[in-house]
PDB file of N, CA and C in Angstrom:
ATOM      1  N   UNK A   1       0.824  -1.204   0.000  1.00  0.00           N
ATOM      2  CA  UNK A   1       0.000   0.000   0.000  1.00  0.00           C
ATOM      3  C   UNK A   1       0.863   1.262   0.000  1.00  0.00           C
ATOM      4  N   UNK A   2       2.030   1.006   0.928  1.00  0.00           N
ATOM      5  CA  UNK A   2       2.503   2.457   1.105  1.00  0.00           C
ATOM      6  C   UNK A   2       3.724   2.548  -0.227  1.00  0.00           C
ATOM      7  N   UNK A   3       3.949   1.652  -1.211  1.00  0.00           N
ATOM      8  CA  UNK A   3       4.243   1.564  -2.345  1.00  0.00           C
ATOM      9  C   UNK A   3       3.341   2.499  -3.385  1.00  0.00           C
ATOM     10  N   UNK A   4       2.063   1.905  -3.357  1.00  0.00           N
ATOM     11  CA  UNK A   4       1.295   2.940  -4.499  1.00  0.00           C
ATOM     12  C   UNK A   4       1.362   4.043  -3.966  1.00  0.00           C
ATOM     13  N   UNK A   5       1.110   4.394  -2.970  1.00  0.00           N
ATOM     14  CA  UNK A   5       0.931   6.060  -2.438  1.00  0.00           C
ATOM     15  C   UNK A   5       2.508   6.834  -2.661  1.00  0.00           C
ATOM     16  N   UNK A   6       3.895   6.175  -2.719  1.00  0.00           N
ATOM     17  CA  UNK A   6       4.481   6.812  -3.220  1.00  0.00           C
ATOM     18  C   UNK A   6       4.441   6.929  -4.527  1.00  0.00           C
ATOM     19  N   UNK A   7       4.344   6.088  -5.501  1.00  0.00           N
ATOM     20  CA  UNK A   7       4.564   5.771  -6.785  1.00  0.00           C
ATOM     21  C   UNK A   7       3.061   6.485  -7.331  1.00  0.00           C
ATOM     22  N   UNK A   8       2.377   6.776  -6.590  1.00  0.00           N
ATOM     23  CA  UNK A   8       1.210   7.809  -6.927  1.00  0.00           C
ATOM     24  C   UNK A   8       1.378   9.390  -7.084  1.00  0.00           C
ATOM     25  N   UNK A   9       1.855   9.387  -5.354  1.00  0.00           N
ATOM     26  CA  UNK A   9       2.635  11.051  -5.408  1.00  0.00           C
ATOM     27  C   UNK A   9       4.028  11.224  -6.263  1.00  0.00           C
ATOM     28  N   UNK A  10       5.069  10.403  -6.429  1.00  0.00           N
ATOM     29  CA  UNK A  10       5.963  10.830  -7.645  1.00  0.00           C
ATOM     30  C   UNK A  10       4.839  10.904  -8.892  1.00  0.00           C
ATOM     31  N   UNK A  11       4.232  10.150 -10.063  1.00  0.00           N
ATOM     32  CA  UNK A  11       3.656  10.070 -10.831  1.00  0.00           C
ATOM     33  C   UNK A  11       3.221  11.808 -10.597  1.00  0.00           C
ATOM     34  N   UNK A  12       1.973  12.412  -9.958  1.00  0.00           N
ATOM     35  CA  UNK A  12       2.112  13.699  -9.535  1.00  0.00           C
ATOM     36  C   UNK A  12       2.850  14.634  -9.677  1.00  0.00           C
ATOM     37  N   UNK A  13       3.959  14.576  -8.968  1.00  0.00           N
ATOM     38  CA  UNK A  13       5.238  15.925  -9.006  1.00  0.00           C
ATOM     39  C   UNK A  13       5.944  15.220 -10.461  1.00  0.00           C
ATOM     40  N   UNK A  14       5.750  14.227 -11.209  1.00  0.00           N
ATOM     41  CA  UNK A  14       6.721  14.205 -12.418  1.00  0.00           C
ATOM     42  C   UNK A  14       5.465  14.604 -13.442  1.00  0.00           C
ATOM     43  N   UNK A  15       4.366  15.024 -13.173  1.00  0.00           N
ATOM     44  CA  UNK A  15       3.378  15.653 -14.232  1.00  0.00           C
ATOM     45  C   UNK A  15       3.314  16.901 -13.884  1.00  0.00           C
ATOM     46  N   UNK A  16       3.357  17.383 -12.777  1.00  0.00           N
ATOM     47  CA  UNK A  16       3.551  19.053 -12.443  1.00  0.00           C
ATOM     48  C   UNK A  16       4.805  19.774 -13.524  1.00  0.00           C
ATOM     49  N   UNK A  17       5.875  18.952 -12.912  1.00  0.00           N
ATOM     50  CA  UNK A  17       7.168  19.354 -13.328  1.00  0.00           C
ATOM     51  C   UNK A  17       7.181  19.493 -14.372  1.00  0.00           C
ATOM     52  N   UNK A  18       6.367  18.417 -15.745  1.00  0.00           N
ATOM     53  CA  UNK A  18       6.430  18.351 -17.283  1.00  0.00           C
ATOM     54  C   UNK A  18       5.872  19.435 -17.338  1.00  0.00           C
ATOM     55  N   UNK A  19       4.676  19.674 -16.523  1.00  0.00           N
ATOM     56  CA  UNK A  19       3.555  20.894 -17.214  1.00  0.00           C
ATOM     57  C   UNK A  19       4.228  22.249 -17.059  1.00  0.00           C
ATOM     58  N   UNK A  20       5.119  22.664 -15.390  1.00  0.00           N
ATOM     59  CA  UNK A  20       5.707  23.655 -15.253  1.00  0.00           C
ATOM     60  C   UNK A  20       6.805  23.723 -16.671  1.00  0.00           C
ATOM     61  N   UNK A  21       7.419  22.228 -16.857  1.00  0.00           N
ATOM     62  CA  UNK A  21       8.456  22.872 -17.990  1.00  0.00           C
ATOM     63  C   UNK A  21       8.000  22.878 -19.044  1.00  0.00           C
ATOM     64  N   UNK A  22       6.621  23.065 -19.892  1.00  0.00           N
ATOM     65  CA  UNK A  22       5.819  23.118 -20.618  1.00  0.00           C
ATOM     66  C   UNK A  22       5.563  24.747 -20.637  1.00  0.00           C
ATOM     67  N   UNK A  23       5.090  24.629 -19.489  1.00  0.00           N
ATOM     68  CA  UNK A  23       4.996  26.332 -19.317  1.00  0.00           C
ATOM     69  C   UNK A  23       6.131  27.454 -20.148  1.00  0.00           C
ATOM     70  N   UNK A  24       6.893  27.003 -19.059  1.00  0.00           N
ATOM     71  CA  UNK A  24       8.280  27.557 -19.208  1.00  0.00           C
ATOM     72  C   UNK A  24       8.598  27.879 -20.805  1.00  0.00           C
ATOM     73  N   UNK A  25       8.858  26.153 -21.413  1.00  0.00           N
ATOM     74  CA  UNK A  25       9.272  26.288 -22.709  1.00  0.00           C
ATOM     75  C   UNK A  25       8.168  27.362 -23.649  1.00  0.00           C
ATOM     76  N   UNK A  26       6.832  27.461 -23.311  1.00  0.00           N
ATOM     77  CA  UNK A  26       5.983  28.085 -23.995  1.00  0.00           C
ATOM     78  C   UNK A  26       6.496  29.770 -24.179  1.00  0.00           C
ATOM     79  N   UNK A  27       6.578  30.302 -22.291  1.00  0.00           N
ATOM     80  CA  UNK A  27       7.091  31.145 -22.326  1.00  0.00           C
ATOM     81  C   UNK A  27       7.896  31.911 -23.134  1.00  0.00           C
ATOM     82  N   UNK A  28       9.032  31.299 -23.031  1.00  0.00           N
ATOM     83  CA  UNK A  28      10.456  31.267 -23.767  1.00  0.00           C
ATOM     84  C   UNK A  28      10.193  31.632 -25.401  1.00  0.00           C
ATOM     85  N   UNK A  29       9.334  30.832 -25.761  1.00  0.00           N
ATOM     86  CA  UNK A  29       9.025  30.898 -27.229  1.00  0.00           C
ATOM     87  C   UNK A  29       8.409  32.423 -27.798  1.00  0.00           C
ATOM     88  N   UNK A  30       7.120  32.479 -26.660  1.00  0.00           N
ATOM     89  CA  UNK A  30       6.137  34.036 -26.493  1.00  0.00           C
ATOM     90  C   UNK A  30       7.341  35.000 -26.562  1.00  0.00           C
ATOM     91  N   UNK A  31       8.453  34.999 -25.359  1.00  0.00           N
ATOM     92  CA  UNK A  31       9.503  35.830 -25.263  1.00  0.00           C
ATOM     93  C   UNK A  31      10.053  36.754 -26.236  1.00  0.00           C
ATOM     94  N   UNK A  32      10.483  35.463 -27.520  1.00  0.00           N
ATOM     95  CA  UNK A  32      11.035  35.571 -28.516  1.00  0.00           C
ATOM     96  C   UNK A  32      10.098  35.977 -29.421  1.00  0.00           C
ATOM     97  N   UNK A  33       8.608  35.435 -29.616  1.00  0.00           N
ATOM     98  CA  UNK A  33       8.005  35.871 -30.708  1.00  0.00           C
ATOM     99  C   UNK A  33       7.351  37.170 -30.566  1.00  0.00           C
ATOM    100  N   UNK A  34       7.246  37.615 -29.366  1.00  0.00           N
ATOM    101  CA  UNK A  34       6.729  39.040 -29.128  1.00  0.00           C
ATOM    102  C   UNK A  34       7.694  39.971 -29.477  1.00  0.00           C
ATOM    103  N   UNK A  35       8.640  39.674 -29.369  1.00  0.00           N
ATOM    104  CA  UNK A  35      10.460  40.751 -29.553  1.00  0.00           C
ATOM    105  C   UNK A  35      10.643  41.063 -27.936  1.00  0.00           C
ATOM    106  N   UNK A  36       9.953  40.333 -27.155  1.00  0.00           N
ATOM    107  CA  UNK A  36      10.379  41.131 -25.412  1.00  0.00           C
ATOM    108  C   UNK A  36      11.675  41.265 -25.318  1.00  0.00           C
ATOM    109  N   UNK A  37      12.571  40.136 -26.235  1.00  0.00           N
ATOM    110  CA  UNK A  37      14.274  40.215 -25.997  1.00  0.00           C
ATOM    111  C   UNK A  37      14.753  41.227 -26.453  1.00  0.00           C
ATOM    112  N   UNK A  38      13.725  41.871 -27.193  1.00  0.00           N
ATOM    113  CA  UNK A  38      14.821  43.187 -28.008  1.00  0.00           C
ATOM    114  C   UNK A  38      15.013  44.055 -27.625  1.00  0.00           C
ATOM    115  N   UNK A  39      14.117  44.212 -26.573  1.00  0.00           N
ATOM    116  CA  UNK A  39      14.806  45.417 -25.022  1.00  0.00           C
ATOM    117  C   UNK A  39      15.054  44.538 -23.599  1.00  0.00           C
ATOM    118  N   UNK A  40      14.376  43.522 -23.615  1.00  0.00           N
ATOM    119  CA  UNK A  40      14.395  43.220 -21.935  1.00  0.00           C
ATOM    120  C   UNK A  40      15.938  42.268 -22.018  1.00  0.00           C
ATOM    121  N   UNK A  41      16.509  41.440 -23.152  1.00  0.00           N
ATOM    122  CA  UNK A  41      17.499  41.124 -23.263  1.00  0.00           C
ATOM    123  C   UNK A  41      16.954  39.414 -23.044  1.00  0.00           C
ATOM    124  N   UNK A  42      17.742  38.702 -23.411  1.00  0.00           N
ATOM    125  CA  UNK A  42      17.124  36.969 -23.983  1.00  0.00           C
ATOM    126  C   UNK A  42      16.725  36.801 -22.727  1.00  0.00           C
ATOM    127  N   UNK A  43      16.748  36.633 -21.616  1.00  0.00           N
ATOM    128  CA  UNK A  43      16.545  35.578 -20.297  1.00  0.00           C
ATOM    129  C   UNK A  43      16.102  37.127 -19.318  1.00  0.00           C
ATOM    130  N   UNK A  44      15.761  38.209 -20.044  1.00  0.00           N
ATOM    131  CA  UNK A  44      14.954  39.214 -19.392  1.00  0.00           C
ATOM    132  C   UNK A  44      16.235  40.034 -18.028  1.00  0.00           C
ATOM    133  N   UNK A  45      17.065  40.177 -18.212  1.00  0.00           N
ATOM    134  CA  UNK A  45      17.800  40.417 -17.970  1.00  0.00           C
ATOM    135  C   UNK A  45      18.273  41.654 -17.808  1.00  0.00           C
ATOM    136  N   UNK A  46      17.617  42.698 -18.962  1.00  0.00           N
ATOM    137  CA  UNK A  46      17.602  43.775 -18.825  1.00  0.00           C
ATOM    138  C   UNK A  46      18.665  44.360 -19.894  1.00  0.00           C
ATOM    139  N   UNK A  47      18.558  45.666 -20.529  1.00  0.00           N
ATOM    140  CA  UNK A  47      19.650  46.244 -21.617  1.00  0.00           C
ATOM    141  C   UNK A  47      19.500  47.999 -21.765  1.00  0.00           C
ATOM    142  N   UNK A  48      19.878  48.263 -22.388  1.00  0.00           N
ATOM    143  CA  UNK A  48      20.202  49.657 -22.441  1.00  0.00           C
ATOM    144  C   UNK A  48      18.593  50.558 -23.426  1.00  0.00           C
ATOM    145  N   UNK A  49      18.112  49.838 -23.761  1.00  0.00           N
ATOM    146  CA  UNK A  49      16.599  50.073 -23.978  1.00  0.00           C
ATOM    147  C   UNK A  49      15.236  49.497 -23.180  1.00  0.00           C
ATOM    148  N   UNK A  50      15.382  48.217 -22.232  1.00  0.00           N
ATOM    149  CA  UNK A  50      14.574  47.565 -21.502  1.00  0.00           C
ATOM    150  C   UNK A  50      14.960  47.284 -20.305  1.00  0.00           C
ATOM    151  N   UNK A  51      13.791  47.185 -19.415  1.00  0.00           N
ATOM    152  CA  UNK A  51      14.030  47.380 -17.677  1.00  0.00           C
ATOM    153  C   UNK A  51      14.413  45.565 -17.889  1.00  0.00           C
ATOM    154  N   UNK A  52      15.095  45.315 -16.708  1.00  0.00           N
ATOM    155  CA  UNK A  52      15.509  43.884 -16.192  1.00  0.00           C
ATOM    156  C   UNK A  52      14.075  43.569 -15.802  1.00  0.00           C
ATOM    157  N   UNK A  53      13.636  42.182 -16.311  1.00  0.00           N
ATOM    158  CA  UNK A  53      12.445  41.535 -15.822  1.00  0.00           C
ATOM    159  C   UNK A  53      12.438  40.690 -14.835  1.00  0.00           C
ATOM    160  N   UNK A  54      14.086  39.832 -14.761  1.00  0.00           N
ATOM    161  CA  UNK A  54      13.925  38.907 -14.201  1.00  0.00           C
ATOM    162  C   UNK A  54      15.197  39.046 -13.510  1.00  0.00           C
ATOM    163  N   UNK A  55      15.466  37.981 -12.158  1.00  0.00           N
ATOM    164  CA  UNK A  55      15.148  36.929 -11.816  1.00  0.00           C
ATOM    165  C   UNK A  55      13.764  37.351 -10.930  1.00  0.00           C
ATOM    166  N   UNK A  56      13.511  38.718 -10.616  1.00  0.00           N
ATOM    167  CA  UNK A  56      12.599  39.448  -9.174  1.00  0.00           C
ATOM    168  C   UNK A  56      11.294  39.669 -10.246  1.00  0.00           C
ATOM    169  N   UNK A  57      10.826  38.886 -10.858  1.00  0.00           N
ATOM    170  CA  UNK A  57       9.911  38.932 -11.788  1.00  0.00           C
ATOM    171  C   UNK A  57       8.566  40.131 -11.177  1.00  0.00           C
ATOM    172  N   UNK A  58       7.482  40.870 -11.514  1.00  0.00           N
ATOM    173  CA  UNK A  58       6.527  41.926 -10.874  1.00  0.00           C
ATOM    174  C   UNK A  58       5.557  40.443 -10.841  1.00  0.00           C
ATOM    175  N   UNK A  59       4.559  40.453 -10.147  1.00  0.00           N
ATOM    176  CA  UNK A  59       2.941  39.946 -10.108  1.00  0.00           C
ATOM    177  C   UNK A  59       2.123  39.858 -11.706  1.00  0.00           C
ATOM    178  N   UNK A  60       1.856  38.441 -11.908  1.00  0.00           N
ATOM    179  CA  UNK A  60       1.733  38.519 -13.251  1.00  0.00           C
ATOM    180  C   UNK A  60       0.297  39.942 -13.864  1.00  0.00           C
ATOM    181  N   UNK A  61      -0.980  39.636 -12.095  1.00  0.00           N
ATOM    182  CA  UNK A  61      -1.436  40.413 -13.328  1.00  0.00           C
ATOM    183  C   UNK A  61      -1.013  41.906 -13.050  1.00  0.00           C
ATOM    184  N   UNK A  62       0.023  42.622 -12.479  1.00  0.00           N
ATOM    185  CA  UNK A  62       1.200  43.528 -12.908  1.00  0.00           C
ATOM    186  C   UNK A  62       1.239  43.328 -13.974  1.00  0.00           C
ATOM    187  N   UNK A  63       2.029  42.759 -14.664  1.00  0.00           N
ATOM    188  CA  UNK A  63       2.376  42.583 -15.888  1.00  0.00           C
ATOM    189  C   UNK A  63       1.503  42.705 -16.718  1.00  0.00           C
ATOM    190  N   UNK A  64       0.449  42.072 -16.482  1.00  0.00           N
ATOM    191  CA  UNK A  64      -0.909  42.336 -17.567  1.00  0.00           C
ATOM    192  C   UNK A  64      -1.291  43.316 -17.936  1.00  0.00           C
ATOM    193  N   UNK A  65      -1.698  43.765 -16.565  1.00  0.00           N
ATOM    194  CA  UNK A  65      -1.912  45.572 -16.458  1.00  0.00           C
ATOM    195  C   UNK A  65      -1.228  46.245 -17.442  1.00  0.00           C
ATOM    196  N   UNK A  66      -0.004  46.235 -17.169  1.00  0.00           N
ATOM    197  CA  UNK A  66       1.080  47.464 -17.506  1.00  0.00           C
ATOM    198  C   UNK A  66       1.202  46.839 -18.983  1.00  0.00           C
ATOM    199  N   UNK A  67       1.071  45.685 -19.251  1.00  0.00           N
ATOM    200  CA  UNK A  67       1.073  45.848 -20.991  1.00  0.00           C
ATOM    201  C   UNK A  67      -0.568  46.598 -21.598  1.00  0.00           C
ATOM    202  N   UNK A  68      -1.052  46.117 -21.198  1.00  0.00           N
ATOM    203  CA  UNK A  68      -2.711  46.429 -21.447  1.00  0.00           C
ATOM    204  C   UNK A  68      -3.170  48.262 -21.482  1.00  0.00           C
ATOM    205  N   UNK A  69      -2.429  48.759 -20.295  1.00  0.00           N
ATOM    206  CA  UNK A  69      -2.613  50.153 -19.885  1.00  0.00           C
ATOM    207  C   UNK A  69      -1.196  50.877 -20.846  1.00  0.00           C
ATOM    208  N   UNK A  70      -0.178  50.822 -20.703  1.00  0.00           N
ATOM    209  CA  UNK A  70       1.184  51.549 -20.834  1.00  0.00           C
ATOM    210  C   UNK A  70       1.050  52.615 -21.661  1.00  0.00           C
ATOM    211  N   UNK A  71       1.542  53.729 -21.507  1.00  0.00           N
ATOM    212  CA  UNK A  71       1.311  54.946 -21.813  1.00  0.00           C
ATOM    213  C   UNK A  71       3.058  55.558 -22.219  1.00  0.00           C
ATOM    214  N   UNK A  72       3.932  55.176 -22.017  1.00  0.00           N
ATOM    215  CA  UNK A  72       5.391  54.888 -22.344  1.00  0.00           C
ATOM    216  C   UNK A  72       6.043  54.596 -23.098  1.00  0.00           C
ATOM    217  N   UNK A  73       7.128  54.125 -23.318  1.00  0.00           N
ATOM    218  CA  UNK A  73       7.885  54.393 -24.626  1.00  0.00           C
ATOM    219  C   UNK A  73       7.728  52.824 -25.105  1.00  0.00           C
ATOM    220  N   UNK A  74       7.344  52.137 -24.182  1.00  0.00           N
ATOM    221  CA  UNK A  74       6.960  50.382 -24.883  1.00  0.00           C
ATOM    222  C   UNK A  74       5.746  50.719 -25.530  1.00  0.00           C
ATOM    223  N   UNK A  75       5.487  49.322 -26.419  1.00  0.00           N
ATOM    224  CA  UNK A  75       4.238  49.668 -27.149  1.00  0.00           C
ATOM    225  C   UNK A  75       2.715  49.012 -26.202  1.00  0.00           C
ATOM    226  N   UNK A  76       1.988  48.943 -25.952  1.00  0.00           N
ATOM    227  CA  UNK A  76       0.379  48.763 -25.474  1.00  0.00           C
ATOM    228  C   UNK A  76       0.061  47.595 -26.340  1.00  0.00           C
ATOM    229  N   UNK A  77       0.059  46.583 -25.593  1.00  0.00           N
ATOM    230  CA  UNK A  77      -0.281  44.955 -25.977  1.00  0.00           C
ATOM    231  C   UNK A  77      -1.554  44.375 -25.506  1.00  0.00           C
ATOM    232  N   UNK A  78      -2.646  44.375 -26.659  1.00  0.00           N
ATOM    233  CA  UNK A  78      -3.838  44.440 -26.202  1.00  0.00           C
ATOM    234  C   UNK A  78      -4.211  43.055 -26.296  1.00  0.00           C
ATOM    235  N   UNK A  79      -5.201  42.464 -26.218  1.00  0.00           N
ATOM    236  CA  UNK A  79      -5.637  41.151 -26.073  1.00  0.00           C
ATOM    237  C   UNK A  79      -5.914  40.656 -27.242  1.00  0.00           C
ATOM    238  N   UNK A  80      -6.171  41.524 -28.467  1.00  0.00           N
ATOM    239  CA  UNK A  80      -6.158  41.153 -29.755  1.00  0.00           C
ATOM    240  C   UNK A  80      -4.124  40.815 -30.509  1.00  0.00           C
ATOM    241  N   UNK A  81      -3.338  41.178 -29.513  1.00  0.00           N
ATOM    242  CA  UNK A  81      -2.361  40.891 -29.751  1.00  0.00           C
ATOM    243  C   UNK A  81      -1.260  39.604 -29.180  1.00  0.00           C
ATOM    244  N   UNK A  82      -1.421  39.992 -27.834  1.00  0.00           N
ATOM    245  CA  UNK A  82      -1.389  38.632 -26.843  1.00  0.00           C
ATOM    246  C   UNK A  82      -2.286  37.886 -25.910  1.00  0.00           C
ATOM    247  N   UNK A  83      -2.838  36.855 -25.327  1.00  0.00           N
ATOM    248  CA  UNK A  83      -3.565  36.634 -24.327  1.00  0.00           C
ATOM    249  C   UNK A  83      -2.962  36.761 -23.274  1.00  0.00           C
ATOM    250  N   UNK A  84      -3.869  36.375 -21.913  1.00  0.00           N
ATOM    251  CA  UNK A  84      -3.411  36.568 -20.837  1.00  0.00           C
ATOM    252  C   UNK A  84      -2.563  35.190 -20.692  1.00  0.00           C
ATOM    253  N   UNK A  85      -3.042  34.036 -21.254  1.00  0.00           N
ATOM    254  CA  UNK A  85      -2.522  33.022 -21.123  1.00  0.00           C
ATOM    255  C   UNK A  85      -1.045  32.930 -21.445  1.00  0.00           C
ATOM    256  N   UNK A  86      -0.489  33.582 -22.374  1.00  0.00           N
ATOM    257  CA  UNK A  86       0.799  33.339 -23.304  1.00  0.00           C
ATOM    258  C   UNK A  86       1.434  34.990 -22.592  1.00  0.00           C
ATOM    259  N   UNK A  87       0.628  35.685 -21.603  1.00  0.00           N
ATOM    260  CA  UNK A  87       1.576  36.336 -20.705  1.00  0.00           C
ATOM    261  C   UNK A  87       2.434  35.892 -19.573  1.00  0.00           C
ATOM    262  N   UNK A  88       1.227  34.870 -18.814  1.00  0.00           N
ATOM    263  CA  UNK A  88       1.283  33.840 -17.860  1.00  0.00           C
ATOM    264  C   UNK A  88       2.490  33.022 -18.211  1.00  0.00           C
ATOM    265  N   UNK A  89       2.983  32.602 -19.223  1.00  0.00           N
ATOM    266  CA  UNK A  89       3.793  31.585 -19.481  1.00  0.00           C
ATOM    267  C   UNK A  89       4.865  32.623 -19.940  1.00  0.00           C
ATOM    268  N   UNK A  90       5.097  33.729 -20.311  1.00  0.00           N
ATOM    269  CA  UNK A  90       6.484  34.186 -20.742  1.00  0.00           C
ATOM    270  C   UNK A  90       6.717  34.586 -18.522  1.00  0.00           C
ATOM    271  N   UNK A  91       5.598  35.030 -17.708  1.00  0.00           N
ATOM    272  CA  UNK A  91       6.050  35.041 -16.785  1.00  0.00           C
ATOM    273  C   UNK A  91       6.578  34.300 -16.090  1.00  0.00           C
ATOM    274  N   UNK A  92       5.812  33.000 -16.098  1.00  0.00           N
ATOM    275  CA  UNK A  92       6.784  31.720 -15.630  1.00  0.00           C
ATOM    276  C   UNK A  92       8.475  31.686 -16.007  1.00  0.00           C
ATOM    277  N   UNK A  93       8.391  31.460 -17.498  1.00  0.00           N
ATOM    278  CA  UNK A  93       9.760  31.922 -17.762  1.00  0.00           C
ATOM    279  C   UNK A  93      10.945  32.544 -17.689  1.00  0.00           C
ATOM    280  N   UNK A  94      10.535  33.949 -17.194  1.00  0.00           N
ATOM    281  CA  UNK A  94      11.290  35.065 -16.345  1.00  0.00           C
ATOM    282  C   UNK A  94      11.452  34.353 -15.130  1.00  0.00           C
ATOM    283  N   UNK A  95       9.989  33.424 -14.320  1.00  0.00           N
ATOM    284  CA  UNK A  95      10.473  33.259 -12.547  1.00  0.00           C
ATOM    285  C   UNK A  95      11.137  32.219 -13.299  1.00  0.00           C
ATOM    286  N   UNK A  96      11.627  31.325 -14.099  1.00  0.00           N
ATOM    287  CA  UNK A  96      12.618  30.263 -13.786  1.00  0.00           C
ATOM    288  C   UNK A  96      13.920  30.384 -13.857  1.00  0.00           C
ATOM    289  N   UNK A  97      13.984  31.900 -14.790  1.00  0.00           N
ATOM    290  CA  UNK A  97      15.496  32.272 -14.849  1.00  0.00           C
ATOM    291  C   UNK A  97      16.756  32.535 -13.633  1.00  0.00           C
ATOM    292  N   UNK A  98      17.463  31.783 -13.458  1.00  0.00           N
ATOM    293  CA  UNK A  98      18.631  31.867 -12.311  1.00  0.00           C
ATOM    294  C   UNK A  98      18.987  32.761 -11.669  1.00  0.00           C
ATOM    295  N   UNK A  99      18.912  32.830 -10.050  1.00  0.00           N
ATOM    296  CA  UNK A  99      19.438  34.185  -9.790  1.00  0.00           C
ATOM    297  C   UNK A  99      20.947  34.488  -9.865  1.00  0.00           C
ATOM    298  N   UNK A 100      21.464  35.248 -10.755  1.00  0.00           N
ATOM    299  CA  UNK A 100      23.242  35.521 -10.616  1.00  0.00           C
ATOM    300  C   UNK A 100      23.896  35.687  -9.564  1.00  0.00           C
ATOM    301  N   UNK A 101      25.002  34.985  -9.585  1.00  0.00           N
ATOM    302  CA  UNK A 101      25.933  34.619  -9.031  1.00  0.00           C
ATOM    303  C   UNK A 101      26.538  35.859  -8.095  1.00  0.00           C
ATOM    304  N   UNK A 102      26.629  35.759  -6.816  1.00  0.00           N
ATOM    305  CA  UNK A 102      27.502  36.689  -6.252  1.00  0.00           C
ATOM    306  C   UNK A 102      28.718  37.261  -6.655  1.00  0.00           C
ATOM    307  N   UNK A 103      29.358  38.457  -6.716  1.00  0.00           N
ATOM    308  CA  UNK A 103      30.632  38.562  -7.470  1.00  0.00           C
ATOM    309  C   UNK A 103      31.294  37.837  -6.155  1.00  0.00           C
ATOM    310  N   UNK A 104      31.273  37.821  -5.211  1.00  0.00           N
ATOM    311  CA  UNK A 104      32.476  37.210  -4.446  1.00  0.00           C
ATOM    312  C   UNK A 104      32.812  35.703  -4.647  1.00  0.00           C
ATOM    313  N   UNK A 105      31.597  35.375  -5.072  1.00  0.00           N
ATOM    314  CA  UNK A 105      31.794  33.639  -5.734  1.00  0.00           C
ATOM    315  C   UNK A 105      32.441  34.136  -7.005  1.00  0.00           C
ATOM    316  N   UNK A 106      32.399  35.085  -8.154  1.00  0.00           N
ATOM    317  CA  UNK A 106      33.251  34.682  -8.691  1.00  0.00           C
ATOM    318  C   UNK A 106      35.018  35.433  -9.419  1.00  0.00           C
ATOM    319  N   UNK A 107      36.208  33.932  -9.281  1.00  0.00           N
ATOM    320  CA  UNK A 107      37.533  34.834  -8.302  1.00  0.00           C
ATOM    321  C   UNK A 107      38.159  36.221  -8.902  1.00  0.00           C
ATOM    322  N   UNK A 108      37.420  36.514 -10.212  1.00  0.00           N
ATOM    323  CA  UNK A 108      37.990  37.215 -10.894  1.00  0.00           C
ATOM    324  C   UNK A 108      37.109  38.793 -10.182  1.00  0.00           C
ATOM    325  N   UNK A 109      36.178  38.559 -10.165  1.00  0.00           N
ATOM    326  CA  UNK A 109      35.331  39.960  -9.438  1.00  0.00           C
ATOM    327  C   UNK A 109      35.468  40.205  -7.992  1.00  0.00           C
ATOM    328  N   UNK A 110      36.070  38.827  -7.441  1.00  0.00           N
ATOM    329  CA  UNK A 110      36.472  38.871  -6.285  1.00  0.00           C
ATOM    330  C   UNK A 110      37.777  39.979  -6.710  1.00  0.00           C
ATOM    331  N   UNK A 111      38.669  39.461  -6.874  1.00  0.00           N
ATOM    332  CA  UNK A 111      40.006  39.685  -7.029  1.00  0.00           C
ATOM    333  C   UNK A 111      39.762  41.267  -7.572  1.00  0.00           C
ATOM    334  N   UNK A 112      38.674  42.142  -8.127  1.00  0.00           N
ATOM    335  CA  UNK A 112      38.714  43.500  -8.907  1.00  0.00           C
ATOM    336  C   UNK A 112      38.526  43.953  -6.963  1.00  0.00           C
ATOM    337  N   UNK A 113      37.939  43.431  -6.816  1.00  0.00           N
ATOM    338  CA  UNK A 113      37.086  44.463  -5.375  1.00  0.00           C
ATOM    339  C   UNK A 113      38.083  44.231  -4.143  1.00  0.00           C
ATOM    340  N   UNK A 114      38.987  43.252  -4.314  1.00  0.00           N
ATOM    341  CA  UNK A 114      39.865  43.246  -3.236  1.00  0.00           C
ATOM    342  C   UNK A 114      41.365  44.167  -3.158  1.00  0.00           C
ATOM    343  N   UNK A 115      40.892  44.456  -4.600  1.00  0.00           N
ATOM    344  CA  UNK A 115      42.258  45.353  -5.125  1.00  0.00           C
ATOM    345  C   UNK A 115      42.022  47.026  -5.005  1.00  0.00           C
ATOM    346  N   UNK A 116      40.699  47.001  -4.668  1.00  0.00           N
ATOM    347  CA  UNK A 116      40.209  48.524  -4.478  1.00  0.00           C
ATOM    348  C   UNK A 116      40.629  48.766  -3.032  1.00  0.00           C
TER     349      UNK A 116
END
């Protein structure tokens, strides 16, 4: 018995996980086909025309909002252009992106700041 109940709950978290990386990959795709990379930078990251999205991603429906409303130098992404659904999933995407590395982890940025 206490066999199926694990082999039940894995079965579970290994269909979450497909669907989260389902998500994800969807995201990723929206990312690219909207042009979000062409200011926010590939993995949302941020660039010299677009705010950093990620790893501290805003509240998706934030995000909704502010495409839906925006009055700013981005363009106003209405529902005839994206859904909420294929917002939802480029947001996932942003929360899965890695948070960067401390410079003190790494020895070369270590080594700039120890020399100051």
């Amino acid at each position: 018995m206490k066999k199926l109940i694990v082999l039940a709950l894995l079965a579970v978290a290994t269909s979450a996980n497909a669907a989260d990386r389902a998500t994800v990959e969807r995201g990723q795709k929206n990312f690219r086909e909207f042009g979000c990379w062409k200011c926010h930078g590939t993995v949302g990251q941020g660039s010299g025309s677009g705010l950093k999205l990620a790893p501290d991603v805003l509240p998706t429906d934030a995000i909704i909002t502010f495409l839906r409303t925006t009055t700013g130098p981005m363009p106003r992404y209405g529902e005839q252009v994206i859904s909420d659904e294929q917002i939802k999933d480029i947001h996932a995407y942003l929360e899965a992106q890695p948070r960067p590395q401390s410079p003190d982890n790494i020895p070369a940025l270590r080594n700039l700041r120890s020399a100051k």
